[in-house]
Every structure is written in structure tokens, then in C-alpha cells.
Protein backbone atom coordinates (compact mmCIF):
# COMPACT_ATOMS: atom_id res chain seq x y z
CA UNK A 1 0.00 0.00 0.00
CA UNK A 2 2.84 2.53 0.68
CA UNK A 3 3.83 2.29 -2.73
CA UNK A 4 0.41 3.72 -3.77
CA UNK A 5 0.14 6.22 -1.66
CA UNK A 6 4.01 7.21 -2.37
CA UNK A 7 2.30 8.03 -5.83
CA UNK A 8 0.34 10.69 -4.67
CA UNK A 9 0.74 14.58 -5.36
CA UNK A 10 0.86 15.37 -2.08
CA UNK A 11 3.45 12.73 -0.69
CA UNK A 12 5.36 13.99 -3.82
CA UNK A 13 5.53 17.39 -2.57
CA UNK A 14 5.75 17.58 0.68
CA UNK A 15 9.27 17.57 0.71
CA UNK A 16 9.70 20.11 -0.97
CA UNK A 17 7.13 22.41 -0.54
CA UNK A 18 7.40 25.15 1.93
CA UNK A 19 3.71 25.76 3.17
CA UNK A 20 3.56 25.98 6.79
CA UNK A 21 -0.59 24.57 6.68
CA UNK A 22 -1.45 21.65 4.57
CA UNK A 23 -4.57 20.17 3.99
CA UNK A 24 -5.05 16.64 2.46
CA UNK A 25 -8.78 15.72 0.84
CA UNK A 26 -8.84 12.58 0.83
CA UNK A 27 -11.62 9.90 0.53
CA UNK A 28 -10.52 6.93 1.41
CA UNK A 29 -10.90 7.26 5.40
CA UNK A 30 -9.39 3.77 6.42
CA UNK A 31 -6.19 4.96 4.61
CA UNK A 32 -5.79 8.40 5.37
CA UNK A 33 -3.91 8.16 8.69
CA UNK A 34 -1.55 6.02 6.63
CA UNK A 35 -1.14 8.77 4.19
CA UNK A 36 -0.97 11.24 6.27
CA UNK A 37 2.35 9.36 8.49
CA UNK A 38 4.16 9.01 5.20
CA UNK A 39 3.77 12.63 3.97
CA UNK A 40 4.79 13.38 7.59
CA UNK A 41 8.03 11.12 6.66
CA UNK A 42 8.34 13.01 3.22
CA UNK A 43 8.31 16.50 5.32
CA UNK A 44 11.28 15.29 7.73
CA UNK A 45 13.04 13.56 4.67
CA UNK A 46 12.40 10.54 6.52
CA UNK A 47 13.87 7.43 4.22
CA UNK A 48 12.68 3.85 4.45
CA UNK A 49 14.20 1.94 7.09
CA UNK A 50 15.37 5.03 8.88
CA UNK A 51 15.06 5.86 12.77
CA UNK A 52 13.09 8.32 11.75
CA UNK A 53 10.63 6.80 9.54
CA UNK A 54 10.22 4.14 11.88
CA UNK A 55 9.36 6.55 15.06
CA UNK A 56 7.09 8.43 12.57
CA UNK A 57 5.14 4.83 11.76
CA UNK A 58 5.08 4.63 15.40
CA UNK A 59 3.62 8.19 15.87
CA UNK A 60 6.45 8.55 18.17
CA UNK A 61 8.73 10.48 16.60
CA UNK A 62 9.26 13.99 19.17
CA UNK A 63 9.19 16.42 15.98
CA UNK A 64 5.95 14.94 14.92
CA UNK A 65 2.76 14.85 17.10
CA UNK A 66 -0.38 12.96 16.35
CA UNK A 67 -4.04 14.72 16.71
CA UNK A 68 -6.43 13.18 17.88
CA UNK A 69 -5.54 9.17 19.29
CA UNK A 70 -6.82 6.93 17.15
CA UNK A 71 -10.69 6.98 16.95
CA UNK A 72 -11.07 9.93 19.19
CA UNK A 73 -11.92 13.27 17.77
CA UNK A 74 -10.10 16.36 18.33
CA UNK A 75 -10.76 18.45 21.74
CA UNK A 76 -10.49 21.70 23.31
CA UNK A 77 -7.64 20.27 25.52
CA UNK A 78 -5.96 18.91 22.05
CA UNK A 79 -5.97 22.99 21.06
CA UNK A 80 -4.35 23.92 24.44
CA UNK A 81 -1.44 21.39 23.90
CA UNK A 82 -1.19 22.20 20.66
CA UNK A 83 -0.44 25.63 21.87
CA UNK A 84 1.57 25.54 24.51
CA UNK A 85 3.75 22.46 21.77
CA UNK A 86 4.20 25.57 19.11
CA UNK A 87 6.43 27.97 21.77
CA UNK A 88 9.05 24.40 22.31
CA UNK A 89 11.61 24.44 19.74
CA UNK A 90 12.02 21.36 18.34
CA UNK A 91 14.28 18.38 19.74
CA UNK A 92 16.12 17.00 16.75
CA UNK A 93 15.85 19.56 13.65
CA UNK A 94 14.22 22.76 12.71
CA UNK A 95 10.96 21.56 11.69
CA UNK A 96 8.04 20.44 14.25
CA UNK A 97 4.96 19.09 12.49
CA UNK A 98 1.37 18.63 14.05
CA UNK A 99 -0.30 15.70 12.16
CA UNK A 100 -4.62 16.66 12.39
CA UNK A 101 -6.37 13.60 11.29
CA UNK A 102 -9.99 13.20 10.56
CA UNK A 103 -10.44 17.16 10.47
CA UNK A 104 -13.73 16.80 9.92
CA UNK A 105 -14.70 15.54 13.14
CA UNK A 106 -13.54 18.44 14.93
CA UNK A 107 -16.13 21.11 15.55
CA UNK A 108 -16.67 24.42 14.48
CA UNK A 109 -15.38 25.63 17.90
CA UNK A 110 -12.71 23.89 17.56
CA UNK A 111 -11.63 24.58 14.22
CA UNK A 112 -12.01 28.34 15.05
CA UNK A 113 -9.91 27.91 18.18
CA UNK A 114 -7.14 26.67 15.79
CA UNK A 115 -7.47 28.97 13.31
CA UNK A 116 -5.03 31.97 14.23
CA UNK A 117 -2.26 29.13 14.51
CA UNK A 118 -3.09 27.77 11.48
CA UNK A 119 -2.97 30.84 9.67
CA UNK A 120 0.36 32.07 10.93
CA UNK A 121 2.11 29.68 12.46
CA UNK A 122 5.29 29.93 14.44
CA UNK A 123 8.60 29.69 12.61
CA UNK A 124 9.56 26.20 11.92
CA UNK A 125 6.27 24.90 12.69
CA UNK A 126 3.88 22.69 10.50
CA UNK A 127 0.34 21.48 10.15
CA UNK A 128 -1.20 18.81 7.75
CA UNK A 129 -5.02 18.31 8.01
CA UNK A 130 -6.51 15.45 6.72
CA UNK A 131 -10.14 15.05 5.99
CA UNK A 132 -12.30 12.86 4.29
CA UNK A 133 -15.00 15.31 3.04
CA UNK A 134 -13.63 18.92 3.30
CA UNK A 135 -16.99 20.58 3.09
CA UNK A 136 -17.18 19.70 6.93
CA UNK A 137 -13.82 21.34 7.28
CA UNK A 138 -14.59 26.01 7.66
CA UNK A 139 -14.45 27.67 5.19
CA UNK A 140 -11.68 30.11 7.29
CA UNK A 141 -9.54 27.14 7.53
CA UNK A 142 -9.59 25.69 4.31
CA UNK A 143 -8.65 29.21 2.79
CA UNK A 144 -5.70 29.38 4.99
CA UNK A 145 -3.93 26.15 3.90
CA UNK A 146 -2.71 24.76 0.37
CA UNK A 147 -5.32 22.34 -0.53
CA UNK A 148 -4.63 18.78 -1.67
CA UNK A 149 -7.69 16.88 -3.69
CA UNK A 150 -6.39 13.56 -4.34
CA UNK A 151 -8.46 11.83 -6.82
CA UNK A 152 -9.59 7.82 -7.10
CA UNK A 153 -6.31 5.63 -7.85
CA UNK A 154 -6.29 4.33 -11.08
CA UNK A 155 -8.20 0.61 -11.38
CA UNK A 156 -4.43 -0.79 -12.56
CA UNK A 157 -2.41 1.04 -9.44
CA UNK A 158 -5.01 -0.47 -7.46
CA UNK A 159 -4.78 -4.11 -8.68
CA UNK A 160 -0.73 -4.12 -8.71
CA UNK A 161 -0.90 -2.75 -4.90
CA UNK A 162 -3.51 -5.75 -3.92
CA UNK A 163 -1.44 -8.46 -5.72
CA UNK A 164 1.48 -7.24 -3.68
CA UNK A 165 -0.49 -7.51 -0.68
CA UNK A 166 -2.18 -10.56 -2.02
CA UNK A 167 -0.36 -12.83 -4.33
CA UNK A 168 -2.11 -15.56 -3.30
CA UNK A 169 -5.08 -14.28 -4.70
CA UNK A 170 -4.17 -13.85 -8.48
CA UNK A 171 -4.49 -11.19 -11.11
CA UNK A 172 -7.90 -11.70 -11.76
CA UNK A 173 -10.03 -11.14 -8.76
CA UNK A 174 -7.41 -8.48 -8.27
CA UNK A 175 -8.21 -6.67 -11.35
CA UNK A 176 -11.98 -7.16 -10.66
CA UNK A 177 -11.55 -6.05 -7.15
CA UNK A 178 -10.26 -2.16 -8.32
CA UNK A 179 -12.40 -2.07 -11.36
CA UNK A 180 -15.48 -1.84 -9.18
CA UNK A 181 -13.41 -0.02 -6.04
CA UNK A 182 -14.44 3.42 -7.65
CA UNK A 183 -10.31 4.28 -6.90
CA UNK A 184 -10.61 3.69 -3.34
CA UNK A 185 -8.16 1.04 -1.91
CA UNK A 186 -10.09 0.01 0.85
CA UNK A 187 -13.16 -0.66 -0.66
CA UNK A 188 -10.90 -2.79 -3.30
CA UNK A 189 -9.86 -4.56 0.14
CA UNK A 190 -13.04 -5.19 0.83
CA UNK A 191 -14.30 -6.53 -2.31
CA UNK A 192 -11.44 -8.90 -2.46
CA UNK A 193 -12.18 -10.05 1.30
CA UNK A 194 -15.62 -10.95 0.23
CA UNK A 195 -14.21 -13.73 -2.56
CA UNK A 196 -16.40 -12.20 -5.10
CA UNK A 197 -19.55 -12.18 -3.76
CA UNK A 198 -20.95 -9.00 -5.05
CA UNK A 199 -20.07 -10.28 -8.54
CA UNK A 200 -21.61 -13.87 -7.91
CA UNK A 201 -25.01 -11.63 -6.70
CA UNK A 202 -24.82 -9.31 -10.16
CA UNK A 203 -25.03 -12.46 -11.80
CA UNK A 204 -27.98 -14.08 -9.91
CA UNK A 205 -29.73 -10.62 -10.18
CA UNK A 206 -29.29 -10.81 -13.96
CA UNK A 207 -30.43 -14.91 -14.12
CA UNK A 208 -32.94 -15.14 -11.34
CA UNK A 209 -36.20 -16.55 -12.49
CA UNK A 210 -38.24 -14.83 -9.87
CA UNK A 211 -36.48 -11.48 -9.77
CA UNK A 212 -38.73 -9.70 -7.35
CA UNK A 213 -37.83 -12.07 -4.76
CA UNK A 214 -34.20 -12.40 -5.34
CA UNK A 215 -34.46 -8.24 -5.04
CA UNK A 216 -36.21 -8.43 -1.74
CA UNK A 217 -33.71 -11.14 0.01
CA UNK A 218 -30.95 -8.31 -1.19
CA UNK A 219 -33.10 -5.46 0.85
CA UNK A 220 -30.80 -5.66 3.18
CA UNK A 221 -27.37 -6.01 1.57
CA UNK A 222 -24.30 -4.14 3.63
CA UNK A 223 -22.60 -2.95 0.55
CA UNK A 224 -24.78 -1.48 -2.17
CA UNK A 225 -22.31 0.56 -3.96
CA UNK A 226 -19.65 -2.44 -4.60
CA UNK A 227 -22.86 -4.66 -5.98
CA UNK A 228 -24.05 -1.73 -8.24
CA UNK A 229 -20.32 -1.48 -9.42
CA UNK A 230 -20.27 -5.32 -9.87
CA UNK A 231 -23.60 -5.45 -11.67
CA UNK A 232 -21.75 -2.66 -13.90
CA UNK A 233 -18.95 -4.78 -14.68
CA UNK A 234 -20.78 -7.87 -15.38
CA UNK A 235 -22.93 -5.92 -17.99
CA UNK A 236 -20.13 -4.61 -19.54
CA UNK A 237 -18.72 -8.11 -19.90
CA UNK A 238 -21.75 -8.86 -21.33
CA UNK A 239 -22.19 -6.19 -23.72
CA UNK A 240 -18.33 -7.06 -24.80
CA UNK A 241 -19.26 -10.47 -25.60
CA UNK A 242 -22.25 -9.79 -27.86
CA UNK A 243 -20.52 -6.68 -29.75
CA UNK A 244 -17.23 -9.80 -30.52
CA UNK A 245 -14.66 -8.09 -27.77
CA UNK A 246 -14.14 -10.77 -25.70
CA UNK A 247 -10.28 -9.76 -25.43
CA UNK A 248 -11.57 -6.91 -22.89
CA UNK A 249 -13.49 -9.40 -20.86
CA UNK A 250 -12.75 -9.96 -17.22
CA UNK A 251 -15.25 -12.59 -16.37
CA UNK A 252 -15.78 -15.54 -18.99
CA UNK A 253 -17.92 -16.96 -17.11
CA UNK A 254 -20.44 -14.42 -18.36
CA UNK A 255 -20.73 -15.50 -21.68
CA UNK A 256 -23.62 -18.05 -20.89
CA UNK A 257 -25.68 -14.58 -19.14
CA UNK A 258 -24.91 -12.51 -22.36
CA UNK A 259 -26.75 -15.15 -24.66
CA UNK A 260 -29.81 -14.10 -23.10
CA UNK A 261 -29.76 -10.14 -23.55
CA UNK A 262 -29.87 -8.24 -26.85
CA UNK A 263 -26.74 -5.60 -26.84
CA UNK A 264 -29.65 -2.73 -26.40
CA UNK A 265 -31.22 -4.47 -23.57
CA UNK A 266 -27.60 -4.56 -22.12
CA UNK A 267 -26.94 -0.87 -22.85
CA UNK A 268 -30.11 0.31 -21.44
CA UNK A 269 -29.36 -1.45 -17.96
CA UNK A 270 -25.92 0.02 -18.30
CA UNK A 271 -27.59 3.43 -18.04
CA UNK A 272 -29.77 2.66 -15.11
CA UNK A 273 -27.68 1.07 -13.39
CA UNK A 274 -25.53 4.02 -13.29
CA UNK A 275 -28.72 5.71 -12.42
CA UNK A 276 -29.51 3.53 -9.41
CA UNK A 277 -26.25 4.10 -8.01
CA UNK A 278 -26.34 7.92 -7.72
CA UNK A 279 -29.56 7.59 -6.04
CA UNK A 280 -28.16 4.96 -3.23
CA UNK A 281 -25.87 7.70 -2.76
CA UNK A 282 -28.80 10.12 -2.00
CA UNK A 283 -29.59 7.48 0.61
CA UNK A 284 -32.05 5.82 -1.72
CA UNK A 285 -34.10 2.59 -0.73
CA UNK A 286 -31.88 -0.01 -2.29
CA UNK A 287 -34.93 -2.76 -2.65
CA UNK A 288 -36.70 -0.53 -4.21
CA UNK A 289 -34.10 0.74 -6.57
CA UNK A 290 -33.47 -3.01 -7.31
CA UNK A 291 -36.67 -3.44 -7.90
CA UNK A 292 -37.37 -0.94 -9.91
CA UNK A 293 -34.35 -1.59 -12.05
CA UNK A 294 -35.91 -5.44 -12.38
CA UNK A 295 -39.03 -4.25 -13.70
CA UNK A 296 -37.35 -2.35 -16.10
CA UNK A 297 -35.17 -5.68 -17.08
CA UNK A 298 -38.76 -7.66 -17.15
CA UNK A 299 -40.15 -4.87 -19.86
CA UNK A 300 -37.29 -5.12 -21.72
């Protein structure tokens, strides 16, 4: 994983970049403390294997101090240490760095309450934010720091990093895992924990003789995105098999599925499928999206 985040702007630049107040947008939540420990590494030109990378991994590194513990959220009393940690000169170097996670979480008092540090802070002193949704973050503070918006990894930086990880598993279900990740690592994680199961429901969705039930046992599904993004793929599998592309294909085992669907058919569940899953993310009721997206198959 650290060679995926080590492709990052952000990690890229922090050692050389001279802003005192950093703030790192980034959406993947489960890996931003990650990211935000090796930028901290990048600032104190930290190399791999070092004393100092090592402490940093550790979060015990005396130049670089950790806001909030892990799982907490940042308090009033965090602001006061904060603070009073500015006036110490640093132990080993020139440069002290205060590592925010989770900015997000803090509230608007205390955002406010670090605001005057953040916009001028002492000499040799450093902040980098992270957040997973920056619109939670003030406006005041996000205009006082340089502003990092990562976007989704690429699908093939995302498979290489999981067959690293997870040899075992093979390039296939790797590949399939960060095609339907939407560029976020953990998700891709999480799809390849599963063993394909989001991909083995697409499939049942798209074969199931009585649809309306099969769409009512999946009412209560944990992970509607990743199925929606499955169900995508295995269309598009589908739709290259009836247009004569099977070189693009990712699962074969679709070919049996696409004999049943007209190319149209295919393309017009394409579209609203892409529909569906913009309104899940509105918080939509996923049986009846599924649902109504079966009904739509059934007229077809």
C-alpha cells in the first residue's frame, strides 16, 4: 500500500514544498492516517528503514505529534497542547509538524480555536489536516492552507498494490476487485475479502427466475455501492461479448448470461444502473431501486 500512496501529489511534494498549513482531501478514510504518516516522513526527509521513519510509523517520533488518538476526535484540551507544543523548539531539527487527522470531526469551535495558529504559524512549525470530506472542514480554515484533492487511484495502481499484498489471490479477482473499487483502496480490500460475492449476486440478479424475490432477500445487503459497481462490470462483460470483444473481458464466465440479452437491452441497464447508483448515494431505498431496475429488465 505505501507504494500507492508514495504516488500521490501530495506525498510527492511535501518535501519540498514550503507551506507551513497543509490540507489533504482525501476519501478513502481507512487509509488516510496512513497517508498522512508518510507525507509526515516526506516532510522530515524521513527514508525507508530510517530511525526516523520508523518513530514516525510509530507516531512517536518527538518532531511529529499525532491529533487526535486513534478513533477519538479532536478536543479543546488537544488545542491547548497544541499551543503551549508551538512555543518548544524542536528536539532534533528545525521543523516540528502537528499531524490533524480526521479534520472533519472536529467542531466548528474547535476549528475556530485553531485557526489563528493555522494561519500564521510559528517559525519552523507545521500542520497537515486530513479530511475525508472537506466541506465539513470552515471555510476560514480551508482558505488558509494549500489544498490537496487527491483523486480515485487508477483501477491498474489499485490491482498491482492488492497483488502485492495478495499474491495468493491472483491477477484476476485483483483486477476485478479495483475495477469496481471506484479508486478507493479500501473498498478494493473489501471486495477482495468478500471472494467475489458482489459479482456472484450481479449475476444471480441478472439470471434469477423470480427477480422480485431475489431483489427483496438483497433489501438488506451491507454494501450497495460495490454490488451496483459489480452489476456494472458484469454488464459490460456482457455487452463485450455480444458486440465480438471478448479480449476486454474480465469474467468468462459471463458468456452463458450474455446469450440471453440483446446488446440494447444490455446498454439500457448500463444506463440505469448508473442511475440507481447515484440515487443509493442520495440514501435511496436499495430494494426498491433493485426493484425498480428489475421491472425495467422484465419490460425489456
Amino acid at each position: 500500500m505505501k507504494q500507492l500512496l508514495h504516488t500521490t501529489t501530495v506525498y510527492r511534494d511535501m518535501s519540498r514544498d514550503q507551506a507551513q498549513t497543509v490540507l489533504v482531501i482525501f476519501p478513502d478514510a481507512a487509509c488516510l492516517r496512513p497517508l498522512l504518516r508518510e507525507c509526515a516522513k516526506a516532510l522530515f526527509g524521513a527514508g525507508e528503514g530510517s530511525r526516523e521513519a520508523d518513530l514516525i510509523e510509530r507516531e512517536q517520533f518527538s518532531d511529529c505529534l499525532f491529533f487526535p488518538a486513534e478513533g477519538k476526535k479532536i478536543t479543546s484540551e488537544d488545542c491547548a497542547r497544541i499551543g503551549e507544543e508551538c512555543l518548544l523548539s524542536p528536539v532534533e531539527g528545525e521543523k516540528k509538524l502537528f499531524v490533524l487527522d480526521r479534520f472533519e470531526d472536529a467542531s466548528a469551535v474547535v476549528q475556530n480555536k485553531l485557526l489563528k495558529l493555522l494561519e500564521e504559524p510559528p517559525r519552523g512549525v507545521y500542520f497537515l489536516l486530513g479530511t475525508g470530506n472537506e466541506y465539513a472542514v470552515l471555510p476560514t480554515v480551508r482558505s488558509r492552507a494549500k489544498c490537496y484533492t487527491l483523486p480515485p487511484f487508477p483501477d491498474e495502481a489499485i490491482a498491482a498494490a492488492l497483488l502485492r499484498m495478495h499474491p495468493e489471490r491472483g491477477g484476476q479477482a485483483c483486477r476485478e476487485a479495483a475495477v469496481v473499487s471506484g479508486g478507493i483502496f479500501t473498498a478494493a480490500q473489501e471486495v477482495l475479502a468478500g471472494g467475489g460475492e458482489a459479482f456472484r449476486l450481479a449475476e444471480q440478479f441478472l439470471s434469477a427466475e423470480d427477480r422480485a424475490a431475489f431483489c427483496r432477500s438483497l433489501s438488506d445487503y451491507p454494501d450497495k455501492r460495490t454490488f451496483y459497481a459489480a452489476l456494472a462490470l458484469v454488464l459490460r462483460d456482457m455487452l463485450f461479448f455480444r458486440e465480438g470483444q471478448e479480449r476486454h473481458v474480465l469474467r468468462k464466465g459471463v458468456r452463458a448470461l450474455a446469450a440471453r440479452y440483446p446488446s440494447e437491452v444490455i446498454l439500457r441497464a448500463l444506463e440505469r444502473v448508473r442511475t440507481e447508483e447515484r440515487r443509493i448515494q442520495f440514501n435511496a431505498n436499495f430494494g426498491q431501486s433493485l426493484l425498480a431496475l428489475a421491472a425495467e429488465l422484465q419490460q425489456e
